[in-house]
Each structure stands twice: as structure tokens, then as C-alpha cells.
N, C-alpha and C. Protein backbone atom coordinates (compact mmCIF):
# COMPACT_ATOMS: atom_id res chain seq x y z
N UNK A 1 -16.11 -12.79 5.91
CA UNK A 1 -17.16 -11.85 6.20
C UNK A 1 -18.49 -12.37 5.69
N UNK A 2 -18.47 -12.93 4.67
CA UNK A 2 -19.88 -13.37 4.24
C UNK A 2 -19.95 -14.93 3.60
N UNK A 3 -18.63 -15.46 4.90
CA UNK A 3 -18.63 -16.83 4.82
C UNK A 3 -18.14 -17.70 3.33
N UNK A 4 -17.47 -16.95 2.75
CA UNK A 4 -17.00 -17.40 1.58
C UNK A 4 -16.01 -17.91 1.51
N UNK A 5 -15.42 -18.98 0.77
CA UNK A 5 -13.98 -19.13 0.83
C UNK A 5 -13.11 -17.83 -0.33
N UNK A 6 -12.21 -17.99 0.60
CA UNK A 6 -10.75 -16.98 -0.04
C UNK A 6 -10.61 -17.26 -1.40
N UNK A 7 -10.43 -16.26 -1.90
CA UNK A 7 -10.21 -16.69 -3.36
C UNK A 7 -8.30 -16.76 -3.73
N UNK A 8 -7.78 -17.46 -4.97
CA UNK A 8 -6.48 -17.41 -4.89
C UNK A 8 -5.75 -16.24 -4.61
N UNK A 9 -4.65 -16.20 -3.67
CA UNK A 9 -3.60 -15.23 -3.76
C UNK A 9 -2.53 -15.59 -4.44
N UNK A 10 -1.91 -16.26 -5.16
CA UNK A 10 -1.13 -16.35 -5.89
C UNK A 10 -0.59 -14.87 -6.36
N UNK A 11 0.33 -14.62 -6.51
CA UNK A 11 1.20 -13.44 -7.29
C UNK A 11 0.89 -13.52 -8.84
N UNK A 12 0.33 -12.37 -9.02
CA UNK A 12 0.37 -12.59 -11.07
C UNK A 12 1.66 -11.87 -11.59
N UNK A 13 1.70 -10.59 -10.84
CA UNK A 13 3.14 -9.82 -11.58
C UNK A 13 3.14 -9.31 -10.28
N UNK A 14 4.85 -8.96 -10.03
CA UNK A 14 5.27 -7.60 -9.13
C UNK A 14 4.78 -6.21 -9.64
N UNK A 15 4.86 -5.76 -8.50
CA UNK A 15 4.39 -4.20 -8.52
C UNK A 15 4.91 -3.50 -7.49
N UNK A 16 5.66 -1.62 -7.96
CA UNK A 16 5.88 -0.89 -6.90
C UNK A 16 4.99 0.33 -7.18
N UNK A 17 4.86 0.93 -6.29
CA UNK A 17 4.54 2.58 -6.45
C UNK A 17 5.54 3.41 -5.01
N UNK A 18 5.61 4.81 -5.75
CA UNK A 18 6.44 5.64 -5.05
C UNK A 18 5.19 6.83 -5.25
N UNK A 19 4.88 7.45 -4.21
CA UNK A 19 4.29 8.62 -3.50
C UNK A 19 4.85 9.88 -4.20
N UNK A 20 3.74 10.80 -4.64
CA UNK A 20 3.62 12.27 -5.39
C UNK A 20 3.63 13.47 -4.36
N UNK A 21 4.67 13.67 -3.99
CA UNK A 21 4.22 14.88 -2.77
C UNK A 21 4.43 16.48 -3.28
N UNK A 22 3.53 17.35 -2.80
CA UNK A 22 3.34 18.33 -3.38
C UNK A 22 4.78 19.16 -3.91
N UNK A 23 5.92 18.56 -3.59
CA UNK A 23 7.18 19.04 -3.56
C UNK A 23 7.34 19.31 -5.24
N UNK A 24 7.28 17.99 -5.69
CA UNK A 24 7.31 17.54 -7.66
C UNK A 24 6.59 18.68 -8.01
N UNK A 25 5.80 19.71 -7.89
CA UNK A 25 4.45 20.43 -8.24
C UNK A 25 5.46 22.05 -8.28
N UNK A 26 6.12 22.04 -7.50
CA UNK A 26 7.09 23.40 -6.70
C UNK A 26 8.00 23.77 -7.84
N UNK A 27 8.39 23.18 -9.39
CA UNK A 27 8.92 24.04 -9.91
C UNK A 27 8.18 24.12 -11.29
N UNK A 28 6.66 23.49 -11.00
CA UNK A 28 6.41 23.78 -11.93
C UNK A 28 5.18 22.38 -12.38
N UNK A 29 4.60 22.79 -13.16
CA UNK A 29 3.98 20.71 -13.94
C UNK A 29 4.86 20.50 -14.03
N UNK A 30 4.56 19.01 -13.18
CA UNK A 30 5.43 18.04 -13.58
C UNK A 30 5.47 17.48 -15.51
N UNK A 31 6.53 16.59 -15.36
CA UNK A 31 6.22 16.15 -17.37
C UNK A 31 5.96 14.70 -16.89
N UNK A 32 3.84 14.82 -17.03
CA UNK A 32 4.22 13.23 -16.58
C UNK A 32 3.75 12.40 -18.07
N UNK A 33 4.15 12.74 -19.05
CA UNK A 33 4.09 12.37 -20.53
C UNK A 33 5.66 11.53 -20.35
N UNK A 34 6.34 12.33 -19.58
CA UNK A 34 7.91 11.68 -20.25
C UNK A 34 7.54 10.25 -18.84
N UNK A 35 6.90 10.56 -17.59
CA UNK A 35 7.04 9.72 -16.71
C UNK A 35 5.64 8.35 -17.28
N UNK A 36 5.28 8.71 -18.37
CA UNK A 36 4.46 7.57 -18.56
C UNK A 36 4.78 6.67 -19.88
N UNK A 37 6.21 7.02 -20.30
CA UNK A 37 6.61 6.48 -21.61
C UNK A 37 7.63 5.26 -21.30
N UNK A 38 7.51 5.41 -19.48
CA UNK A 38 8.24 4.08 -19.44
C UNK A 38 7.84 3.02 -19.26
N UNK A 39 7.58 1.88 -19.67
CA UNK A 39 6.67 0.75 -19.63
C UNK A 39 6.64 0.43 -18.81
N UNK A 40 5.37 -0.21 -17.90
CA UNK A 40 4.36 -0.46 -17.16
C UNK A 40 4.21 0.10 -16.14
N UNK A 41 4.53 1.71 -16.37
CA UNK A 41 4.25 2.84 -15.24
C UNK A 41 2.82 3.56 -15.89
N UNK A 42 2.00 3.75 -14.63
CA UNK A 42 0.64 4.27 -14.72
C UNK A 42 0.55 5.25 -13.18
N UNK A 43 0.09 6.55 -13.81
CA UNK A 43 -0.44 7.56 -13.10
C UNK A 43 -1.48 7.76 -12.17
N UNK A 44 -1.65 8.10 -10.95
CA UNK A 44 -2.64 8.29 -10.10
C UNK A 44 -2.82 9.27 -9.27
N UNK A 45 -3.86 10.31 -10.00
CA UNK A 45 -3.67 12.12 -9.13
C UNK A 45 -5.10 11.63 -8.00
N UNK A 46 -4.71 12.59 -6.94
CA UNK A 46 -5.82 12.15 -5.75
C UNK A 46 -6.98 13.58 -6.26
N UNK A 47 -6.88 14.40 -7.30
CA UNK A 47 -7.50 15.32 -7.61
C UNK A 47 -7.61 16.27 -6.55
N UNK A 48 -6.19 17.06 -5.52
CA UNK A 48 -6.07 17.76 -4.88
C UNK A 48 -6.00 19.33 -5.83
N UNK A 49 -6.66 20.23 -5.65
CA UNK A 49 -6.66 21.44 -6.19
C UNK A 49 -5.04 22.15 -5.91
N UNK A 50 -4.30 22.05 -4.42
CA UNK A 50 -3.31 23.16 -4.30
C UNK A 50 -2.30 22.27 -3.82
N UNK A 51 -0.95 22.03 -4.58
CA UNK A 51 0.05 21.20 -3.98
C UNK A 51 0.56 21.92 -2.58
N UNK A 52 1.56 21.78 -2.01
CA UNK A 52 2.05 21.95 -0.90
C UNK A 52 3.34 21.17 -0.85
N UNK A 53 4.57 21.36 -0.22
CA UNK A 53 5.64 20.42 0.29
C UNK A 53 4.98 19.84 1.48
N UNK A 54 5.16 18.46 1.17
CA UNK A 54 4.71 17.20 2.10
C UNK A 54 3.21 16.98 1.62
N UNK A 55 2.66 17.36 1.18
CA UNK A 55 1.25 16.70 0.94
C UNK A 55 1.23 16.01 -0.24
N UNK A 56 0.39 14.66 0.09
CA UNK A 56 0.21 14.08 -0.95
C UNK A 56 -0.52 14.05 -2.06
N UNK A 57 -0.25 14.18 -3.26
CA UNK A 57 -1.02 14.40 -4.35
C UNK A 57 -1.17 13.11 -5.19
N UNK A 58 -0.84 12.24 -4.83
CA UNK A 58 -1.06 11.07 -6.09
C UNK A 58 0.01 10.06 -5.83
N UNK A 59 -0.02 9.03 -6.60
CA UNK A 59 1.84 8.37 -6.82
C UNK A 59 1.33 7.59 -8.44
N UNK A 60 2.62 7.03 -8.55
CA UNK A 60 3.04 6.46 -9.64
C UNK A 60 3.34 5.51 -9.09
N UNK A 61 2.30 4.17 -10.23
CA UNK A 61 3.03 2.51 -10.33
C UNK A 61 3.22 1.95 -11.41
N UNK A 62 4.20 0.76 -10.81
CA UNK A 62 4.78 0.19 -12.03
C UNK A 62 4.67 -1.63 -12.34
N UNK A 63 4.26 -2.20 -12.92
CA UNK A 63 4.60 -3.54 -12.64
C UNK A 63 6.30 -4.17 -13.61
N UNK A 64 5.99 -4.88 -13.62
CA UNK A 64 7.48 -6.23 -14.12
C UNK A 64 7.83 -7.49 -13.53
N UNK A 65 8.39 -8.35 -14.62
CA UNK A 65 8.24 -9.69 -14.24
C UNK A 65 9.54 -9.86 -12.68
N UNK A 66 9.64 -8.70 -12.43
CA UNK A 66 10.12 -9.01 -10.57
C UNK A 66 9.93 -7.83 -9.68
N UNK A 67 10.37 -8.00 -8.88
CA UNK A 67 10.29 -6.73 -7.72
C UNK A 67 10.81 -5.36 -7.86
N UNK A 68 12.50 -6.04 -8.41
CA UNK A 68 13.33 -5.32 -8.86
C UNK A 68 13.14 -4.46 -9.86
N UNK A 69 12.46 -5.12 -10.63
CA UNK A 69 12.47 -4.16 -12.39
C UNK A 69 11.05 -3.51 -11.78
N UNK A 70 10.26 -3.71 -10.91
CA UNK A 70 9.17 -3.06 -10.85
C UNK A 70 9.98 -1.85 -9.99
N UNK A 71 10.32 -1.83 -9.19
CA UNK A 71 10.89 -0.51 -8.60
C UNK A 71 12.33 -0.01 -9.35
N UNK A 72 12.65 -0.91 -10.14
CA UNK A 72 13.85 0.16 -10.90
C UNK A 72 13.03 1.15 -12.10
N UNK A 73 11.83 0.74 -12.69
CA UNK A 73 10.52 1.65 -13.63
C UNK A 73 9.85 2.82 -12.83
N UNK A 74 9.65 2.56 -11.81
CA UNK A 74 8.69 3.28 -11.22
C UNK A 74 9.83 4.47 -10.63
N UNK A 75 10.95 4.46 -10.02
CA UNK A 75 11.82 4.96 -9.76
C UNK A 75 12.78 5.84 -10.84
N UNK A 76 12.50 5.25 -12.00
CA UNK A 76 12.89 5.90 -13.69
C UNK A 76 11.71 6.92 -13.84
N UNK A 77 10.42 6.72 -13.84
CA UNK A 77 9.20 7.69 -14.01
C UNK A 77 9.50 8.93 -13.31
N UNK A 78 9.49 8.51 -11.76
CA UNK A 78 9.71 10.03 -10.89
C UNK A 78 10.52 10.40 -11.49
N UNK A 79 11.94 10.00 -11.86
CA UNK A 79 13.02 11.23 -12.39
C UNK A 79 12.44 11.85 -13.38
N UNK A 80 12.06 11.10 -13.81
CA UNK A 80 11.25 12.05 -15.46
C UNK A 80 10.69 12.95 -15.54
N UNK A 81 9.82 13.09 -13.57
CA UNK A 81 8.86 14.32 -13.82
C UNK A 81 9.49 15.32 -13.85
């Protein structure tokens, strides 16, 4: 776009995230204290005022030194909420 060369893509760490849908919200706050005590999971609210089933409110990601451990963390968080 402004004629530059690409900078490296190289991979530094894996990373997953799994999607917050207003469903998690339906019995209540979620506990995302217990969903952030698992290492290298980090929180992201879209700052929606009113959940709903099916709407999206945010997700949770995770990194780790593979694919695997990044979606077996991030997949440990949701249960937590």
C-alpha cells in the first residue's frame, strides 16, 4: 500500500481465542477472575450494555508454546466462567 516491503511473518507464539456469546451472561456474571487465573488467557469485552443468546459480547485468548496448549487454555477459561 505505501510501497513498503513486508515486514517478517515468522510465528512468535501460538494463539487461540473462543467467542463470548450473550448465552455465558444468562445465569448470571460470568467468574472471569477464575477464567483469567489460567496462564496466558486474557479477556476482551466489546462493551455491549445488554447480553442476549447469540450475540456477541467479547471472547477470550490464549497463547502457548503450540496450538494445542493454546486451545486446550483458552478452552479451560470458558469452563471457568
Amino acid at each position: 500500500m505505501c510501497n513498503l516491503p513486508l515486514g517478517d511473518t515468522a510465528l512468535i507464539t501460538s494463539a487461540a481465542i473462543v467467542n463470548l456469546l450473550g448465552d455465558v451472561w444468562l445465569k448470571g456474571e460470568p467468574n472471569f477472575a477464575a477464567a483469567l487465573a489460567v496462564p496466558g488467557v486474557r479477556l476482551h469485552l466489546y462493551e455491549k450494555h445488554a447480553p442476549r443468546a447469540g450475540r456477541k459480547m467479547g471472547h477470550l485468548s490464549a497463547i502457548g508454546p503450540t496450538p494445542e496448549e493454546a486451545l486446550e487454555r483458552v478452552l479451560e477459561a470458558k469452563k471457568k466462567l
